[in-house]
C-alpha atoms as a PDB file:
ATOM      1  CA  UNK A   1     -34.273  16.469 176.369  1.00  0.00           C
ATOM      2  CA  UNK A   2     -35.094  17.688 172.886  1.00  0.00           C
ATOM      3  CA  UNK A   3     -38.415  17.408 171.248  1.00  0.00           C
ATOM      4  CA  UNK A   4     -40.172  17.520 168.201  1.00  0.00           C
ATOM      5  CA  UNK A   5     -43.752  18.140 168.050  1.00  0.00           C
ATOM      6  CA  UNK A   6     -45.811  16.012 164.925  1.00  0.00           C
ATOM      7  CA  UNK A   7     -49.851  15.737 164.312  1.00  0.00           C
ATOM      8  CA  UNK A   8     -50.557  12.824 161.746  1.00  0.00           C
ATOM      9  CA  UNK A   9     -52.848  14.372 159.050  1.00  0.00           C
ATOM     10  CA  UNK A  10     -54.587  11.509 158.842  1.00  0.00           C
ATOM     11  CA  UNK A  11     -54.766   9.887 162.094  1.00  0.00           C
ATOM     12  CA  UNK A  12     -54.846  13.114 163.897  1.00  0.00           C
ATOM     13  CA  UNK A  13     -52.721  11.560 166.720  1.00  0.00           C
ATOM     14  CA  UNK A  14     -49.660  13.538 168.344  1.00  0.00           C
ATOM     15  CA  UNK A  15     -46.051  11.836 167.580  1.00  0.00           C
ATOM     16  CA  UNK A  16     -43.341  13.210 169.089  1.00  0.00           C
ATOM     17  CA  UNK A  17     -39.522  13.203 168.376  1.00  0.00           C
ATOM     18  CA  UNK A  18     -37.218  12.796 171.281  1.00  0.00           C
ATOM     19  CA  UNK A  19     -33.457  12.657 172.440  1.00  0.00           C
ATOM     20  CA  UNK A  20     -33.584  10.771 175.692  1.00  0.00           C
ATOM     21  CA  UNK A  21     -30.118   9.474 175.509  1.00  0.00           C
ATOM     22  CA  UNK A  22     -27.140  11.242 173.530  1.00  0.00           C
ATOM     23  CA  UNK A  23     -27.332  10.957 169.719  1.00  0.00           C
ATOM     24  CA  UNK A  24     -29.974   8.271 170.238  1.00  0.00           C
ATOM     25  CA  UNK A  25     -33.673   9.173 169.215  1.00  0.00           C
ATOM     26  CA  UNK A  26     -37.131   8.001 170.094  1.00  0.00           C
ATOM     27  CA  UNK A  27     -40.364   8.362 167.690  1.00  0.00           C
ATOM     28  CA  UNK A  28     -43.378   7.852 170.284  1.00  0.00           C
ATOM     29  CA  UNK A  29     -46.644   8.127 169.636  1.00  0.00           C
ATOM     30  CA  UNK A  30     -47.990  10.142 172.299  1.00  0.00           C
ATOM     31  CA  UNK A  31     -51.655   9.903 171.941  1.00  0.00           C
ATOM     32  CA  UNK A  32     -51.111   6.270 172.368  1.00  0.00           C
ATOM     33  CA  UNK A  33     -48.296   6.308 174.573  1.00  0.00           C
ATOM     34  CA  UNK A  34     -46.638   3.569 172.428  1.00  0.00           C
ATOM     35  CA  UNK A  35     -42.789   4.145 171.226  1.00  0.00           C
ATOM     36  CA  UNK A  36     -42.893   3.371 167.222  1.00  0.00           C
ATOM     37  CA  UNK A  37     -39.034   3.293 167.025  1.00  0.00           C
ATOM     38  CA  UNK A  38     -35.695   4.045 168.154  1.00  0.00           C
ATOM     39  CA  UNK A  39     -32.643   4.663 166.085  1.00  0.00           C
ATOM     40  CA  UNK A  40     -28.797   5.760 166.410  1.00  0.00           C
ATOM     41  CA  UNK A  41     -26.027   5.837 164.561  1.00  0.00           C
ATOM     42  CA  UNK A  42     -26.097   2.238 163.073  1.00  0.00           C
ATOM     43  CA  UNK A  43     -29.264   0.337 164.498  1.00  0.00           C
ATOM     44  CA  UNK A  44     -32.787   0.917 164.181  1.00  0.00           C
ATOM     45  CA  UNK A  45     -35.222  -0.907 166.476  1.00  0.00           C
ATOM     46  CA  UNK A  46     -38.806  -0.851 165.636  1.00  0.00           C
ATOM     47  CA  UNK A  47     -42.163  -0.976 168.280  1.00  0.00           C
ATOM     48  CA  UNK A  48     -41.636  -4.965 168.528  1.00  0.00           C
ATOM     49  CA  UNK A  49     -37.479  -4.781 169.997  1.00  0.00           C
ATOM     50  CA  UNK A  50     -36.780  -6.021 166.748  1.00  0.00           C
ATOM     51  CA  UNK A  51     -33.451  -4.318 165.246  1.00  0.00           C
ATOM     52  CA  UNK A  52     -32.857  -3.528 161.821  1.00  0.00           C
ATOM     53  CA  UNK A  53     -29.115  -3.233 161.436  1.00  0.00           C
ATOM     54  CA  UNK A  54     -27.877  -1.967 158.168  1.00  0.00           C
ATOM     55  CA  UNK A  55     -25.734  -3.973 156.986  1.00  0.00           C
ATOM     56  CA  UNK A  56     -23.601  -1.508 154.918  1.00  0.00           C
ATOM     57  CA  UNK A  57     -23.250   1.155 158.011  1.00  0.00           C
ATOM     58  CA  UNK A  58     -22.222  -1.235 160.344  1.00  0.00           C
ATOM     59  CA  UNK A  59     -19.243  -2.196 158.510  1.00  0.00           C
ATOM     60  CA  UNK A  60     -19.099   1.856 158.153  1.00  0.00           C
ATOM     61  CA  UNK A  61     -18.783   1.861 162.000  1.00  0.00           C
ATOM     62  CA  UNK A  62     -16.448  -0.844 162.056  1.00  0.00           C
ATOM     63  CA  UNK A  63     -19.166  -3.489 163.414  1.00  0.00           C
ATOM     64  CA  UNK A  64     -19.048  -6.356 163.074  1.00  0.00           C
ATOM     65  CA  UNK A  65     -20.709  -8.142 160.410  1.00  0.00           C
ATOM     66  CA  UNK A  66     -24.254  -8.134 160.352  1.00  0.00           C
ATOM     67  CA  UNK A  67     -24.137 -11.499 158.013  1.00  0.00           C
ATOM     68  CA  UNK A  68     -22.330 -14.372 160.204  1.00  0.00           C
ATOM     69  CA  UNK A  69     -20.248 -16.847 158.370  1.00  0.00           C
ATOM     70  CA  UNK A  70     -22.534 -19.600 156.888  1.00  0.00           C
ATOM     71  CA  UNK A  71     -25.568 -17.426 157.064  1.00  0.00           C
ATOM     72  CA  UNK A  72     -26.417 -17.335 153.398  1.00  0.00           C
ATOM     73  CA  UNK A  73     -26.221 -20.933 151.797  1.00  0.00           C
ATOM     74  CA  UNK A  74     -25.211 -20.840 147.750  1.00  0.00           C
ATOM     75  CA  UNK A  75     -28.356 -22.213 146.586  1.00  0.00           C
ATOM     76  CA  UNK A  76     -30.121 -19.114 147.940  1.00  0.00           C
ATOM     77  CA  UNK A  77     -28.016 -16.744 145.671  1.00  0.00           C
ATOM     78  CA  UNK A  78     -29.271 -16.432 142.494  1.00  0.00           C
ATOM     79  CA  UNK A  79     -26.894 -16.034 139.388  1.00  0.00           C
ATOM     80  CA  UNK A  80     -26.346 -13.394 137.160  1.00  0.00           C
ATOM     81  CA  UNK A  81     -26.832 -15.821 133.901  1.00  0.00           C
ATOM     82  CA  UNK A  82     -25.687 -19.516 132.495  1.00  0.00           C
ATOM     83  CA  UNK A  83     -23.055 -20.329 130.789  1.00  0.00           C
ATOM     84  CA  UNK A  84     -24.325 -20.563 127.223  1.00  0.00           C
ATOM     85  CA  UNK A  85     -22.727 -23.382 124.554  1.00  0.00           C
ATOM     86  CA  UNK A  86     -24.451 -23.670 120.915  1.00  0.00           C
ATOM     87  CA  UNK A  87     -23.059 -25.782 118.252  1.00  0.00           C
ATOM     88  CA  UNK A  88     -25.124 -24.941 114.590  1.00  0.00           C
ATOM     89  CA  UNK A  89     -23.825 -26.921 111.772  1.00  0.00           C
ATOM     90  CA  UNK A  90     -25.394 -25.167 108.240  1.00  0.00           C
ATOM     91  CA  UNK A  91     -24.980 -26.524 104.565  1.00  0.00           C
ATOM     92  CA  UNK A  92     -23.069 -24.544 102.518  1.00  0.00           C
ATOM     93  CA  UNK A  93     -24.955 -22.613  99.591  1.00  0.00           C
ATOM     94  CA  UNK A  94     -22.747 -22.930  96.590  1.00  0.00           C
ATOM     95  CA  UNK A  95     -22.196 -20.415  93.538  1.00  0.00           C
ATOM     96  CA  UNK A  96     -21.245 -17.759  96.527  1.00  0.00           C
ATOM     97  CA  UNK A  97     -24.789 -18.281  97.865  1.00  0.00           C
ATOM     98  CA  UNK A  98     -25.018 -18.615 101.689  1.00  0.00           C
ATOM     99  CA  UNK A  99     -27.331 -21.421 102.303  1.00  0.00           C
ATOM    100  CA  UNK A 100     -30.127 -21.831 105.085  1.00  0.00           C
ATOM    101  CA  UNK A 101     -29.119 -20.512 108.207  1.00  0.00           C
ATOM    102  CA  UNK A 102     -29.796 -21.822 111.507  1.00  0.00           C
ATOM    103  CA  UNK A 103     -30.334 -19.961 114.532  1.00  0.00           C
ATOM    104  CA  UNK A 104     -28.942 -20.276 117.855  1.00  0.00           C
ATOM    105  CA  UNK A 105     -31.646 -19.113 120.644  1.00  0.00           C
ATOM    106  CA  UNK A 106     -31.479 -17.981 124.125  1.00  0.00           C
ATOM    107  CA  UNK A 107     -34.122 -19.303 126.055  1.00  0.00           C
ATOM    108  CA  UNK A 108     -37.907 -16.854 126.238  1.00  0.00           C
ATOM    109  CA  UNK A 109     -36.852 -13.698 127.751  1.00  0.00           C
ATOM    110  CA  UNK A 110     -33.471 -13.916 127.830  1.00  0.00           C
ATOM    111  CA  UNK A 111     -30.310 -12.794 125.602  1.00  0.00           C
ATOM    112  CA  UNK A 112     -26.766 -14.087 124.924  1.00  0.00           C
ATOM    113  CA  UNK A 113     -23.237 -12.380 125.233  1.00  0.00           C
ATOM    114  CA  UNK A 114     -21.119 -14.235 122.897  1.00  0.00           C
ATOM    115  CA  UNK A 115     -17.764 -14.292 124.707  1.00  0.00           C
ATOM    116  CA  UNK A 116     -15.981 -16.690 121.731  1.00  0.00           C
ATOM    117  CA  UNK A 117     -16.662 -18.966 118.914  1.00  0.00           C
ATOM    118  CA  UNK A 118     -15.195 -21.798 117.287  1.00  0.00           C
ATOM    119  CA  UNK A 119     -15.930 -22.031 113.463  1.00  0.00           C
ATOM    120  CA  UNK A 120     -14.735 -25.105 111.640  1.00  0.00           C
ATOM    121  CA  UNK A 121     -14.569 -26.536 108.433  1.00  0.00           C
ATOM    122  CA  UNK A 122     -14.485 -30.248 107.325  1.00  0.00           C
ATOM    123  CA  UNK A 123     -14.538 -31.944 104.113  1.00  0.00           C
ATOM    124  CA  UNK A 124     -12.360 -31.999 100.675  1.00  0.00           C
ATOM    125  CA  UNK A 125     -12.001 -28.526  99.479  1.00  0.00           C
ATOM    126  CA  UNK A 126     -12.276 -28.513  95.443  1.00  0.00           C
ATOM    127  CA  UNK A 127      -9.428 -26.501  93.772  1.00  0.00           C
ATOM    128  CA  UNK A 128      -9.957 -22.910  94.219  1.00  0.00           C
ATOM    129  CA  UNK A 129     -12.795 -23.079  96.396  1.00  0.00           C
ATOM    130  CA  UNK A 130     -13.484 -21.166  99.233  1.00  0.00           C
ATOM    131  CA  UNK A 131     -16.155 -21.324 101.740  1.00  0.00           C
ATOM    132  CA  UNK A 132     -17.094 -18.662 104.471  1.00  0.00           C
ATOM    133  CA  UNK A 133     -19.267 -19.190 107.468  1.00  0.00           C
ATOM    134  CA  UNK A 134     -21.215 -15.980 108.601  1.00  0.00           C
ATOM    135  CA  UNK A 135     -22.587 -15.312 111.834  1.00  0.00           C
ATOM    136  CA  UNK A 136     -25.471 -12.848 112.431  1.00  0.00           C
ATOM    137  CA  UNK A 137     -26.415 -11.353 115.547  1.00  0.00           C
ATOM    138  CA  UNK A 138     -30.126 -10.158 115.827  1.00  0.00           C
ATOM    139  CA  UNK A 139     -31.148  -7.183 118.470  1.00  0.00           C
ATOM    140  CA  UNK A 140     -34.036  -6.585 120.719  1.00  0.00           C
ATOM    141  CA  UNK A 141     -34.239  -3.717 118.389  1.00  0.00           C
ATOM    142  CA  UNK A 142     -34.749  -5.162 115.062  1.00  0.00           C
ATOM    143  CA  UNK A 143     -31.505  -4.616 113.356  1.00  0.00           C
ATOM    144  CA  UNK A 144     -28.418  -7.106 113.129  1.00  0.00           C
ATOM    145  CA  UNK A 145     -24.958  -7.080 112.664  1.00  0.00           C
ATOM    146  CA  UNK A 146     -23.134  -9.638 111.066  1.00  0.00           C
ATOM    147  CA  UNK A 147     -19.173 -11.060 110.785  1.00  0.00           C
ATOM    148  CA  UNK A 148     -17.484 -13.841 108.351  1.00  0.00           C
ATOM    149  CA  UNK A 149     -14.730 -15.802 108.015  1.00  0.00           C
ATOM    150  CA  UNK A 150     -13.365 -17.869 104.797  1.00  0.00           C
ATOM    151  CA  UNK A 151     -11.095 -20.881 104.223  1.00  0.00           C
ATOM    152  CA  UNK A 152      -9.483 -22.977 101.607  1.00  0.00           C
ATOM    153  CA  UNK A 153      -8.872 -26.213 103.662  1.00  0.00           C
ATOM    154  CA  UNK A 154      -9.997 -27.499 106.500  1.00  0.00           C
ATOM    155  CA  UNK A 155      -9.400 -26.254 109.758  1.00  0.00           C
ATOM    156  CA  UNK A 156     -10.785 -23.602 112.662  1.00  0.00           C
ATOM    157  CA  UNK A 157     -10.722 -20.538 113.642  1.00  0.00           C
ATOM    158  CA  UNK A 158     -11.107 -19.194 116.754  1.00  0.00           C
ATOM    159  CA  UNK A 159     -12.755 -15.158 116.346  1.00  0.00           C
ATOM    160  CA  UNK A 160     -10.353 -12.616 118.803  1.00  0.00           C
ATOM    161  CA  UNK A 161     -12.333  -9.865 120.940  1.00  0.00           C
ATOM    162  CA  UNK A 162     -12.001  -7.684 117.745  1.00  0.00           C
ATOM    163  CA  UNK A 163     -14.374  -9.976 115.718  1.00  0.00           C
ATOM    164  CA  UNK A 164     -16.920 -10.294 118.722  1.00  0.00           C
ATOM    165  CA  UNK A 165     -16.830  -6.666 118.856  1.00  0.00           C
ATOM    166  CA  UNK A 166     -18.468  -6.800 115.495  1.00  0.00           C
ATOM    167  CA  UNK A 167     -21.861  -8.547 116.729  1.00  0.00           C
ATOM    168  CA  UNK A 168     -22.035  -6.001 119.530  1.00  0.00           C
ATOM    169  CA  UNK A 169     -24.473  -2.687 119.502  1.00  0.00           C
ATOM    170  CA  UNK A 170     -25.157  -0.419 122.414  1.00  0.00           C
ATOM    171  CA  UNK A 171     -27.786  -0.076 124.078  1.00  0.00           C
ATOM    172  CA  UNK A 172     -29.353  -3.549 122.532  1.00  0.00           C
ATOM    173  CA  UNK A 173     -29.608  -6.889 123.841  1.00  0.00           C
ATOM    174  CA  UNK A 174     -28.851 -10.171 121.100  1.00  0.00           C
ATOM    175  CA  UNK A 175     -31.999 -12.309 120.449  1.00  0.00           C
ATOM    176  CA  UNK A 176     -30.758 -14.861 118.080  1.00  0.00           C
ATOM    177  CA  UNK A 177     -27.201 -15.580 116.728  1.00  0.00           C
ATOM    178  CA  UNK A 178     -27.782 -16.965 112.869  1.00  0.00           C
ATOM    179  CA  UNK A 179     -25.074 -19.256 111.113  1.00  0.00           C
ATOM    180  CA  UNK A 180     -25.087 -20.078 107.822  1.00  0.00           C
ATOM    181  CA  UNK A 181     -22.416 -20.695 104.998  1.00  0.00           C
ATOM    182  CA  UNK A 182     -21.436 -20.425 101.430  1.00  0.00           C
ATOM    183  CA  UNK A 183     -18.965 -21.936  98.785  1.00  0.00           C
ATOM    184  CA  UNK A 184     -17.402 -19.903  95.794  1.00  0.00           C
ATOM    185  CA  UNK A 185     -17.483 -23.735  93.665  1.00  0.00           C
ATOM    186  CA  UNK A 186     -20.977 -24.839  91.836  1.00  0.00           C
ATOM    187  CA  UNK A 187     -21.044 -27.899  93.896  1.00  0.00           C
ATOM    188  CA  UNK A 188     -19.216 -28.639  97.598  1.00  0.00           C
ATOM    189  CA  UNK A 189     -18.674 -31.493  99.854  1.00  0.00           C
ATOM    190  CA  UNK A 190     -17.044 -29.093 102.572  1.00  0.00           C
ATOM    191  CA  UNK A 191     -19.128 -28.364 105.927  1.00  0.00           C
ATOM    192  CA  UNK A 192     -19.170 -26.024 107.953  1.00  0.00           C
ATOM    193  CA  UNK A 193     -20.165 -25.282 112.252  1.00  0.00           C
ATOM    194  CA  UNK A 194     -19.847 -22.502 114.442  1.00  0.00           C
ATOM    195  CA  UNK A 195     -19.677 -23.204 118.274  1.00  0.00           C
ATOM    196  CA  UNK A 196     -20.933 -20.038 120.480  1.00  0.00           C
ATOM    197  CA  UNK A 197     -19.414 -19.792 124.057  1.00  0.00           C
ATOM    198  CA  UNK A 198     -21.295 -17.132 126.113  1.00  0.00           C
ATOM    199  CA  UNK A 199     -23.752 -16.005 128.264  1.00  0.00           C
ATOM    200  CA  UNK A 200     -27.418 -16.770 128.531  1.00  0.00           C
ATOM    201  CA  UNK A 201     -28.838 -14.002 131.372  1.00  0.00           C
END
């Protein structure tokens, strides 16, 4: 039987390290005469008889599974985020003036991950006119990073993974996604919206 030989600096009690039984090993306190724990390969069992199987090294081992079937319920997981849908409808600014914008919010302490968008316009376009809808994605860092799209009739777009790539910085989370609009005429009866499909987390 091996042994290993340990004064607490604190306590100033003797524990001692033992092999009683092949590669399984005993931490006793000896000035008490109490066993603190016992461990092998995959299980360790504390002073109570209480085992505290790891769960990753018994499926190492081949064990069985430490988590039976219907032991965690799906309300007790918690998700990574929400799925995230914003609709922001601005007035166009006319003269090639973008008008008030209107920001799209995650809620307090959180951010979005805009996965796709849906801009559309509506409305009689006047000859010539074109109107662009911009969308403006503000960082936990201060800066921003903006995309647009123009039309000359009525219609959506959908923006591809390059044009999402465009409101994305690294190292940054997005606070606030800003839409707002503008029309090349002096006056407009075309609207605009942008619908943001993402992530809140």
């Amino acid at each position: 039987m091996g042994k290993v030989r340990i004064v607490g600096d604190v306590s100033k009690k003797e524990y001692q390290i033992l092999e009683e039984v092949a590669n399984e090993f005993k931490v006793k306190n000896a000035t008490d005469a109490v066993d603190v724990l016992k461990a092998d390969s995959t299980t360790i069992t504390d002073a109570g008889g209480v085992k505290l199987a790891s769960h990753a090294s018994r499926h190492a081992y081949g064990g069985a599974d430490a988590i039976p079937a219907g032991g965690i319920d799906r309300s007790q997981i918690k998700p990574m985020g929400y799925l995230w849908v914003k609709t922001a409808s601005p007035t166009p600014g006319t003269g090639g003036a973008y008008g008030t914008a209107v920001a799209l919010k995650p809620a307090a302490n959180k951010s979005v991950v805009p996965l796709s968008a849906k801009l559309s316009w509506g409305g009689t376009f006047g000859t010539g006119e074109t109107v662009t809808i911009r969308l403006t994605a503000k960082f936990s860092d201060g800066t921003s990073a903006s995309i647009t799209k123009s039309a000359t009739a009525a219609g959506d777009v959908y923006l591809n993974t390059s044009d999402l790539q465009g409101l994305m910085k690294d190292g940054v989370y997005i606070t606030e996604i800003g839409v707002d609009s503008s029309s090349s005429a002096a006056s407009t009866s075309v609207t605009t919206s942008a619908t943001i499909y993402g992530l809140e987390i």
